[in-house]
C-alpha atoms as a PDB file:
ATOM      1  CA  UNK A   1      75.974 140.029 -40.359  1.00  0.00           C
ATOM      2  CA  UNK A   2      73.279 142.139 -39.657  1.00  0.00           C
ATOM      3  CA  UNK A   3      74.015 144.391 -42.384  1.00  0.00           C
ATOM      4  CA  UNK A   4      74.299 141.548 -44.889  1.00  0.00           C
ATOM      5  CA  UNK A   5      70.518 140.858 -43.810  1.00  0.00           C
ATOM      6  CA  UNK A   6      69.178 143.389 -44.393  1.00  0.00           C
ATOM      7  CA  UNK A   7      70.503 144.150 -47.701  1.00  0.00           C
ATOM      8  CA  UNK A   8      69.599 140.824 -48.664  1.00  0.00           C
ATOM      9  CA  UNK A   9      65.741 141.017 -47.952  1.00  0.00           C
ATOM     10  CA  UNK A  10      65.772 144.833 -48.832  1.00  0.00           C
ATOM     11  CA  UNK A  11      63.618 145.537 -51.566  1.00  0.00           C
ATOM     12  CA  UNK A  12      65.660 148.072 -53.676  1.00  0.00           C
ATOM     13  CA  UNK A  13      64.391 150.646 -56.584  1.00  0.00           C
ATOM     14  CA  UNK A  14      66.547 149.242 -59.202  1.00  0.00           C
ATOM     15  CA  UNK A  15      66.655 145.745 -59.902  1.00  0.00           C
ATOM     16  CA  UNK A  16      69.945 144.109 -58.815  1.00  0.00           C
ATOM     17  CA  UNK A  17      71.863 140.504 -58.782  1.00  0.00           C
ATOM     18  CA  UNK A  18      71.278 138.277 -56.196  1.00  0.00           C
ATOM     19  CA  UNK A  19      73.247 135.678 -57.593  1.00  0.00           C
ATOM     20  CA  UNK A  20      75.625 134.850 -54.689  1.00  0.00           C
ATOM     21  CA  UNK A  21      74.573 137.009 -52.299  1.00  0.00           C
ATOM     22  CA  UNK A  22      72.570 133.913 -50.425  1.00  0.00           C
ATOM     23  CA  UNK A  23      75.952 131.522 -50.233  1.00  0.00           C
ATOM     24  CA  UNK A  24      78.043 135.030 -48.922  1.00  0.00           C
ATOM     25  CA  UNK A  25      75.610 135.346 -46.047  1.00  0.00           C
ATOM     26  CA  UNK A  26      75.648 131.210 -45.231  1.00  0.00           C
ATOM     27  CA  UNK A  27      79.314 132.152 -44.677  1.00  0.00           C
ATOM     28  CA  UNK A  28      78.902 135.115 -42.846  1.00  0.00           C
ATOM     29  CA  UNK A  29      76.522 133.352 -40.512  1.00  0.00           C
ATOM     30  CA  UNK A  30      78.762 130.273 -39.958  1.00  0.00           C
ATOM     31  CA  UNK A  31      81.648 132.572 -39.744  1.00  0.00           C
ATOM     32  CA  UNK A  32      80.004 134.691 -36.800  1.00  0.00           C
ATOM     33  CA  UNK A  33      78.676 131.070 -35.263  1.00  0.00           C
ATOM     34  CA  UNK A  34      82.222 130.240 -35.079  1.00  0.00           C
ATOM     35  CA  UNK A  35      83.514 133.542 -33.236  1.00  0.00           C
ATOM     36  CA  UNK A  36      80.408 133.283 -31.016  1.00  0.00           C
ATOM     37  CA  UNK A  37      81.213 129.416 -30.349  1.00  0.00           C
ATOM     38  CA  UNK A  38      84.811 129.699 -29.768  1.00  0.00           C
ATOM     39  CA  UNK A  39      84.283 132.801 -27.146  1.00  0.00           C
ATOM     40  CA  UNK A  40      81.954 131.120 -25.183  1.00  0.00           C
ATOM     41  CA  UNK A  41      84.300 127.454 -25.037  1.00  0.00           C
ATOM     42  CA  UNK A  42      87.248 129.809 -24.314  1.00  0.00           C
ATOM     43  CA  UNK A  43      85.369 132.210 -21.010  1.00  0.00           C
ATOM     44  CA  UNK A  44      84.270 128.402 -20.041  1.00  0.00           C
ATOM     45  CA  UNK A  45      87.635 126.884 -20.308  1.00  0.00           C
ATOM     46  CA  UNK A  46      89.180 130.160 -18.319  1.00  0.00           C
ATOM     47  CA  UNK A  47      86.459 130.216 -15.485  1.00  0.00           C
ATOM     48  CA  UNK A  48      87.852 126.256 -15.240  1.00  0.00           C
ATOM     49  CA  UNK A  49      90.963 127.435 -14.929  1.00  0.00           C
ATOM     50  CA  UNK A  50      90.485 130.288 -12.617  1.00  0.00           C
ATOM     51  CA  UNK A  51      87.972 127.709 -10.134  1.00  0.00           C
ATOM     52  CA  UNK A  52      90.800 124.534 -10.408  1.00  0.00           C
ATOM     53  CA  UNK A  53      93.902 127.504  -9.275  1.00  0.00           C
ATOM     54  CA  UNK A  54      90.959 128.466  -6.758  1.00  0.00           C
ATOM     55  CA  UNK A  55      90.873 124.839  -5.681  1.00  0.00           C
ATOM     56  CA  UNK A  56      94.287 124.215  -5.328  1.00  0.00           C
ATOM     57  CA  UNK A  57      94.838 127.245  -3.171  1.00  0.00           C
ATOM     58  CA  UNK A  58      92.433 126.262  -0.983  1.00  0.00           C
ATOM     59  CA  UNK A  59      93.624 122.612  -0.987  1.00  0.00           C
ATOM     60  CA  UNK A  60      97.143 123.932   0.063  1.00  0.00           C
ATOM     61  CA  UNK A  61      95.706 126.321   2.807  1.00  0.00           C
ATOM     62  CA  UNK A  62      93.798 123.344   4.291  1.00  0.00           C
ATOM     63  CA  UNK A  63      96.958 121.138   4.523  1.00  0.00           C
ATOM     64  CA  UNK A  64      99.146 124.382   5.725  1.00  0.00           C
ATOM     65  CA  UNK A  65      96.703 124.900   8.541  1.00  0.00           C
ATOM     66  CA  UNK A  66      96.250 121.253   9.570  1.00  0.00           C
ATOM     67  CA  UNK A  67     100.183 121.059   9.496  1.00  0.00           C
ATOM     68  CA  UNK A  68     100.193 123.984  12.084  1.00  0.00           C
ATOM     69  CA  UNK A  69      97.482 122.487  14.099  1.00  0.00           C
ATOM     70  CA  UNK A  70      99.002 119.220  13.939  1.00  0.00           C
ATOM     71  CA  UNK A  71     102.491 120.927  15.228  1.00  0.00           C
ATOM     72  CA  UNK A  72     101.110 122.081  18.018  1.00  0.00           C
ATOM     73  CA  UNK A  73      99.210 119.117  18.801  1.00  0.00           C
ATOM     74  CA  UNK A  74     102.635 117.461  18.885  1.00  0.00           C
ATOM     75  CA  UNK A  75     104.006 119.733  21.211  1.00  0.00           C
ATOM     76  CA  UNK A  76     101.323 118.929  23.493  1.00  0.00           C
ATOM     77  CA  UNK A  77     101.851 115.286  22.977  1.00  0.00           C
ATOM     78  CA  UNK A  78     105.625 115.638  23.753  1.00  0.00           C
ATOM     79  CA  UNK A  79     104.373 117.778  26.956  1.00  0.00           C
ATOM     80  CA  UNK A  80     101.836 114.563  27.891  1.00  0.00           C
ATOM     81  CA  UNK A  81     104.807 112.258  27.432  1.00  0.00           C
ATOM     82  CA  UNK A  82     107.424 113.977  29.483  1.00  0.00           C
ATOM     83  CA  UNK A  83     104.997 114.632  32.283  1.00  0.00           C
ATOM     84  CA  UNK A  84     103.797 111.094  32.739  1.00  0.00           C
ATOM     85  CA  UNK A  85     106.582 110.007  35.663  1.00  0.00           C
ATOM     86  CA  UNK A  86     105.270 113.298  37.127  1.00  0.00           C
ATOM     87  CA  UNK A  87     101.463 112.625  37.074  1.00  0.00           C
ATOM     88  CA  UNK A  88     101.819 109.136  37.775  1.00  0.00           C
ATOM     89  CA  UNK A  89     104.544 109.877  40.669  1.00  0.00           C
ATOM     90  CA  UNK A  90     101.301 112.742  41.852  1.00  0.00           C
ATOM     91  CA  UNK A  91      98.411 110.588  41.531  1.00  0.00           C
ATOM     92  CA  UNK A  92     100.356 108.072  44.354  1.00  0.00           C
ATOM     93  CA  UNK A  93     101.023 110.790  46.753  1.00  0.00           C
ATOM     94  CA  UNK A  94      97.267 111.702  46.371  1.00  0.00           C
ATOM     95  CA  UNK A  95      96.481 108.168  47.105  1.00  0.00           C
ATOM     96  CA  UNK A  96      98.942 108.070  49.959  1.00  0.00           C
ATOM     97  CA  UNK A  97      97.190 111.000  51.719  1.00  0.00           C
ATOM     98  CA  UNK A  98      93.541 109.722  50.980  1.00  0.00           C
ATOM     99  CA  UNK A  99      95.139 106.446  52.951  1.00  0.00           C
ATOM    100  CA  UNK A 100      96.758 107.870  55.789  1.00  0.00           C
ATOM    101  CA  UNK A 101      93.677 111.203  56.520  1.00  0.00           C
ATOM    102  CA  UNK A 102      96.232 113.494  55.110  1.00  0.00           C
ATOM    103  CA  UNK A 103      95.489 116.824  53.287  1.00  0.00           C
ATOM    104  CA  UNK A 104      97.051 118.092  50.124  1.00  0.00           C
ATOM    105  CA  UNK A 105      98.910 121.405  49.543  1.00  0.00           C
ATOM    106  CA  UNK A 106      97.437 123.536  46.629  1.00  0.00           C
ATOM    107  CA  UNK A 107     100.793 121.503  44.086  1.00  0.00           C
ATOM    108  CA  UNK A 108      99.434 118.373  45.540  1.00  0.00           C
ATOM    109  CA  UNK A 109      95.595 119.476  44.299  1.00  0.00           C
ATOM    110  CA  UNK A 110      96.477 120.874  41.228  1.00  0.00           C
ATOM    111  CA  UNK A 111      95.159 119.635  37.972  1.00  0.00           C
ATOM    112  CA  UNK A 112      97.094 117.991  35.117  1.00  0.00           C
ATOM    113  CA  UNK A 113      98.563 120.262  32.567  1.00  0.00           C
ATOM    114  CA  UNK A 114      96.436 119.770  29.389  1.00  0.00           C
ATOM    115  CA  UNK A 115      96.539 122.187  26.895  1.00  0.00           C
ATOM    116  CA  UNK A 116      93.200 121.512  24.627  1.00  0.00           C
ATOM    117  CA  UNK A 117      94.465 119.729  21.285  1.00  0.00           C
ATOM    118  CA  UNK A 118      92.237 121.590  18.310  1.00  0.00           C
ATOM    119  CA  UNK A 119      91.650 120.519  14.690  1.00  0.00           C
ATOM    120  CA  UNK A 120      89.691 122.331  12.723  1.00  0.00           C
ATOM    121  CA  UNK A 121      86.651 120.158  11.089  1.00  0.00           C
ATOM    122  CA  UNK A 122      86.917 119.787   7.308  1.00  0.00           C
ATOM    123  CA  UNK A 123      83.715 119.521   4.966  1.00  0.00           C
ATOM    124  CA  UNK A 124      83.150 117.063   2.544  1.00  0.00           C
ATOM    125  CA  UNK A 125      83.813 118.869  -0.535  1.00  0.00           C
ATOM    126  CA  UNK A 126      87.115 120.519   1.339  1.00  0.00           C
ATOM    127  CA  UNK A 127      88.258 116.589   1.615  1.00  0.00           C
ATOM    128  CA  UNK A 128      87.291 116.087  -1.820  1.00  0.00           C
ATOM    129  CA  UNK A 129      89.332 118.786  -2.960  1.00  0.00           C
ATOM    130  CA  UNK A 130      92.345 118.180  -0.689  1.00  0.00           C
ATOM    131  CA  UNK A 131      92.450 114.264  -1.749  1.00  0.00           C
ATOM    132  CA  UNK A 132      92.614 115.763  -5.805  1.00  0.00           C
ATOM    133  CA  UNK A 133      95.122 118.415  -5.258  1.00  0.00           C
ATOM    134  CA  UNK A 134      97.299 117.532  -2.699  1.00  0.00           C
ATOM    135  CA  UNK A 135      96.324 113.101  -2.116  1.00  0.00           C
ATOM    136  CA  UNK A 136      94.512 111.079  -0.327  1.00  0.00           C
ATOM    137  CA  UNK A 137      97.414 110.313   2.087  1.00  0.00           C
ATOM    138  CA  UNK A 138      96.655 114.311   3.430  1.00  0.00           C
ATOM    139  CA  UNK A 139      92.843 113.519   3.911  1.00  0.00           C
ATOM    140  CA  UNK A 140      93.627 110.092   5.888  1.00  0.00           C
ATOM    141  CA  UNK A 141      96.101 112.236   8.626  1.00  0.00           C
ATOM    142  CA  UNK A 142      93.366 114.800   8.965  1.00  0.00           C
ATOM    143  CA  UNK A 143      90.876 111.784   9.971  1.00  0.00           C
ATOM    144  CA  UNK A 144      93.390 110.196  12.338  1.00  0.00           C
ATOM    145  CA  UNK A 145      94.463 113.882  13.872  1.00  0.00           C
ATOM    146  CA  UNK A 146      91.021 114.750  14.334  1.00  0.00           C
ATOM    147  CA  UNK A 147      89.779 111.558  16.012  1.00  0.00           C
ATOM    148  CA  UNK A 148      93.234 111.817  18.160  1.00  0.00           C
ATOM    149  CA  UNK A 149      92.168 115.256  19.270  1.00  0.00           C
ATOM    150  CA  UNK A 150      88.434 114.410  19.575  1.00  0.00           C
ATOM    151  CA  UNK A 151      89.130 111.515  22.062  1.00  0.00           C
ATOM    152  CA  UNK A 152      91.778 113.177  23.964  1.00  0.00           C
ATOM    153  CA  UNK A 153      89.795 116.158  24.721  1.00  0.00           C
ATOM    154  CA  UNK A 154      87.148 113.896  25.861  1.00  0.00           C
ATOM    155  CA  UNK A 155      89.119 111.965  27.914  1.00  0.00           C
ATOM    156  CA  UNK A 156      90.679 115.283  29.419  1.00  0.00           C
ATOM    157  CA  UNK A 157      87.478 116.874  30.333  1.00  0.00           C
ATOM    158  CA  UNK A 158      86.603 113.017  32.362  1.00  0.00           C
ATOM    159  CA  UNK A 159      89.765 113.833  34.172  1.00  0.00           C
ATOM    160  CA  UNK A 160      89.333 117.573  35.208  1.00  0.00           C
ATOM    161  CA  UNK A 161      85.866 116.109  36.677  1.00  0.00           C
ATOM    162  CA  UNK A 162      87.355 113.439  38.637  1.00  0.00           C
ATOM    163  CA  UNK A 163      90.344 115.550  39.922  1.00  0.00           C
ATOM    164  CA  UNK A 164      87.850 118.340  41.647  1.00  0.00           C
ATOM    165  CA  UNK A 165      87.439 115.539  43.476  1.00  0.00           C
ATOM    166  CA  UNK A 166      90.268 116.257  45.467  1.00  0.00           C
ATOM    167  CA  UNK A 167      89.660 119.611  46.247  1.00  0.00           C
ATOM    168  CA  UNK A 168      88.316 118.046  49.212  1.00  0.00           C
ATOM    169  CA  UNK A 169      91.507 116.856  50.331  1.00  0.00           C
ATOM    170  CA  UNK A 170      92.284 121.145  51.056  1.00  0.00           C
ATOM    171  CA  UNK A 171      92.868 121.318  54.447  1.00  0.00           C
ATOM    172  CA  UNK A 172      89.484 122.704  56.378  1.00  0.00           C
ATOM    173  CA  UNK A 173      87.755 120.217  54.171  1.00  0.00           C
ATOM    174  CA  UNK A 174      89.415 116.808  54.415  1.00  0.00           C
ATOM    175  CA  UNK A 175      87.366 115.964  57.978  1.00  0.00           C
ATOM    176  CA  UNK A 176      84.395 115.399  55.787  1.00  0.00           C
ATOM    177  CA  UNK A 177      86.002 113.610  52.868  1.00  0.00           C
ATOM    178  CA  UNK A 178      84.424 110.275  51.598  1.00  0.00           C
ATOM    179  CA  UNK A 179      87.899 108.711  51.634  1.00  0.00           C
ATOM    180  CA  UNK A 180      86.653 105.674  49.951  1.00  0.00           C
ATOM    181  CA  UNK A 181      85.221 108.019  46.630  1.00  0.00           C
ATOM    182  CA  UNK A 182      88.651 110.060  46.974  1.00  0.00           C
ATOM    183  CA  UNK A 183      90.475 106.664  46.311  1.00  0.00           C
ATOM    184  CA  UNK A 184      88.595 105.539  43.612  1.00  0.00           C
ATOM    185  CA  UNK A 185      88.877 109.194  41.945  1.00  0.00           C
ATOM    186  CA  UNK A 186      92.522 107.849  42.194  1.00  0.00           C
ATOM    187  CA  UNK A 187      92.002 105.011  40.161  1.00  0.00           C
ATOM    188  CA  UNK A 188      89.858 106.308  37.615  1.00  0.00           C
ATOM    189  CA  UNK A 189      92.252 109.752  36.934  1.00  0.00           C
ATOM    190  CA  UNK A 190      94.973 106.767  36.824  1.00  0.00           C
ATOM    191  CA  UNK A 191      93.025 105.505  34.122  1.00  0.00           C
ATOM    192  CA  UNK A 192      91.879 107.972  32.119  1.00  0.00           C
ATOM    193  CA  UNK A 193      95.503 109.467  32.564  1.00  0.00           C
ATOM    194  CA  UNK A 194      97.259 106.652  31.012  1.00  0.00           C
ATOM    195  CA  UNK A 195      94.737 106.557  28.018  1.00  0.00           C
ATOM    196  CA  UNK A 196      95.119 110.586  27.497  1.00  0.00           C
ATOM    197  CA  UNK A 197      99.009 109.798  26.981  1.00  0.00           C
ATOM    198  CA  UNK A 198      98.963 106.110  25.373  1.00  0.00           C
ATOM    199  CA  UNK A 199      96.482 108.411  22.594  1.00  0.00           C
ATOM    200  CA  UNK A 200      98.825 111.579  22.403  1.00  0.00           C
ATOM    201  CA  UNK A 201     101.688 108.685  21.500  1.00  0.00           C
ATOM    202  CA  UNK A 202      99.661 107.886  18.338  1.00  0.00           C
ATOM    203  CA  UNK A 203     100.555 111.670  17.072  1.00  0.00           C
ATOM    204  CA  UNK A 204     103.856 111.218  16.602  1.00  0.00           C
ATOM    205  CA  UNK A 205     103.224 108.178  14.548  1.00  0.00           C
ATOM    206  CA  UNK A 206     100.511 109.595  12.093  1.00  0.00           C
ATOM    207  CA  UNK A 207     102.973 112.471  11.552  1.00  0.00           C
ATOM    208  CA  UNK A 208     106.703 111.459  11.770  1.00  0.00           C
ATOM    209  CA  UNK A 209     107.605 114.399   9.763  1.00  0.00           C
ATOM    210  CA  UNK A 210     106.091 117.129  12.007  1.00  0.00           C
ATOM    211  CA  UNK A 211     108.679 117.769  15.260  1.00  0.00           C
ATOM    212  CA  UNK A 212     107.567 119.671  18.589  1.00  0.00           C
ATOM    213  CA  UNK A 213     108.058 122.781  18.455  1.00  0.00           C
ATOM    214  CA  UNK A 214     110.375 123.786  21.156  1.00  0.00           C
ATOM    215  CA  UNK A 215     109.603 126.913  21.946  1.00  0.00           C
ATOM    216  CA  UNK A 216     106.157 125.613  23.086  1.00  0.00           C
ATOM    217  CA  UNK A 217     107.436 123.767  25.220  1.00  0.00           C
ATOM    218  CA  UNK A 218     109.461 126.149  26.466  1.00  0.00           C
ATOM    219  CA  UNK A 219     106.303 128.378  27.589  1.00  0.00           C
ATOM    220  CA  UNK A 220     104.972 125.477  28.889  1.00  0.00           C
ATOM    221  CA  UNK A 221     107.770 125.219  31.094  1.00  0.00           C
ATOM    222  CA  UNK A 222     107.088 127.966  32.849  1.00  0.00           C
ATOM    223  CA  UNK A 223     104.103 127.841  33.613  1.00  0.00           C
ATOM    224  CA  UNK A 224     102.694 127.588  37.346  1.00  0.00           C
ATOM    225  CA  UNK A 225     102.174 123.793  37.997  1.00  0.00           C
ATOM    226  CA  UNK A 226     104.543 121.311  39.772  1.00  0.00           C
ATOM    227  CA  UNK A 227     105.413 119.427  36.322  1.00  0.00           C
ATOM    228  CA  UNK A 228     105.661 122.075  34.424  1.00  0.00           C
ATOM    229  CA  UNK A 229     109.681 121.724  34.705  1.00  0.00           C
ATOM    230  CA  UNK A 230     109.589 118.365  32.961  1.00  0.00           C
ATOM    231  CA  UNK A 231     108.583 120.211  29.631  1.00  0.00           C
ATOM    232  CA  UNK A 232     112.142 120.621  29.080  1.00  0.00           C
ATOM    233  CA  UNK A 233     113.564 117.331  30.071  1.00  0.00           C
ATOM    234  CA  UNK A 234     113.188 114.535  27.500  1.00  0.00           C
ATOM    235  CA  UNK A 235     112.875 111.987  30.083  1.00  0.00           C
ATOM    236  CA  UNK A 236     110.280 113.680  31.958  1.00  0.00           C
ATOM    237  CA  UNK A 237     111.588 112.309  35.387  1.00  0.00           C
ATOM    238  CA  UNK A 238     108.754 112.678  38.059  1.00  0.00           C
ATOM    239  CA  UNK A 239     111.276 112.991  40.661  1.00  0.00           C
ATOM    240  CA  UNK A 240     112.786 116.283  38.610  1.00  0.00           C
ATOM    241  CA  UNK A 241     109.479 117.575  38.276  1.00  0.00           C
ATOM    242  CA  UNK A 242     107.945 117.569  41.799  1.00  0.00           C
ATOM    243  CA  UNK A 243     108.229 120.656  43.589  1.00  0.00           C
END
């Protein structure tokens, strides 16, 4: 092109024909336009490419991690649902101490087992992208997993406050126990404990397809707390799990 230029305004020693030589440049020029054009449609239409497979991998990691999360929030869930009986059965022989000027053994005292439910927060444009690649349906269990989680692990840090409560039922400290607070730290754990479980219910429903995974609850199992046991006893019986 460039060479066709310059022979065309070059000002040579011998006369020569110019005839033609303006039309075979108009061609050269829109020929040149047209390689130039279609290169830079095609590195646009591969960058596309390259940022929609970029997309979809990233829409696919997002579900694959809030399917992991989600598993293990079931596990927990299945935990909170087998260890009701336990709690519940727990809670009344706190209440029955608090009544009669009793003191608790360190079982007695202990704390609920609550492992922490996590899912991970999504941004905006993640959503965005998961609802294109993968469907809206995905987007919708991340909102009701994450609200699940957000509310239980509200609701379980109420009810680690109002259990140290009974700390004060250790022996050596029981003679100065408010017994009328200690009861109603009864009632309200009783509370809050039945809302913690009637919410980790809810998981199963907004993900029928993902099961507990067994072997979690098998490590909770045996861990150190009197209803640990009832991790692997699909009833959870209260009187099986008392120790």
């Amino acid at each position: 092109m460039f060479a066709a230029l310059r022979d065309y305004f070059a000002k040579p020693e011998a006369p020569v024909q110019r005839r033609g030589r303006g039309r075979r440049l108009a061609q050269l020029f829109a020929f040149e336009f047209t390689v130039v054009l279609l290169g830079v449609l095609a590195a646009a239409l591969l960058q596309d490419w390259f940022s929609e497979r970029k997309d979809v991998r990233r829409a696919q990691a997002a579900v694959a991690a809030l399917d992991e999360e989600t598993k293990r929030f079931a596990t927990t869930a299945e935990y909170r649902r087998r260890a009701h009986e336990c709690e519940v059965a727990r809670l009344a022989r706190l209440s029955e101490l608090i009544r009669t000027g009793g003191t608790a053994t360190a079982a007695e005292r202990a704390t609920p087992l609550m492992p922490m439910p996590v899912i991970t927060d999504w941004s905006e444009d993640t959503k965005q992208i998961v609802a294109r690649h993968v469907g809206q349906q995905a987007v919708n269990r991340y909102g009701a997993m994450r609200l699940l989680a957000q509310m239980i692990a509200e609701r379980q840090r109420q009810l680690e406050d109002q259990w140290a409560d009974f700390l004060l039922l250790e022996p050596g400290k029981s003679a100065g126990a408010n017994r009328g607070d200690l009861a109603l730290a009864v009632a309200r754990s009783s509370g809050l404990l039945a809302a913690i479980d009637m919410n980790a219910a809810y998981v199963s429903l907004y993900a029928p397809s993902i099961q507990p995974d067994e072997k979690g609850l098998e490590r909770l199992a045996k861990m150190e707390h009197p209803c640990a046991a009832v991790a692997l006893q699909p009833s959870g019986a209260a009187a099986k799990g008392q120790q």
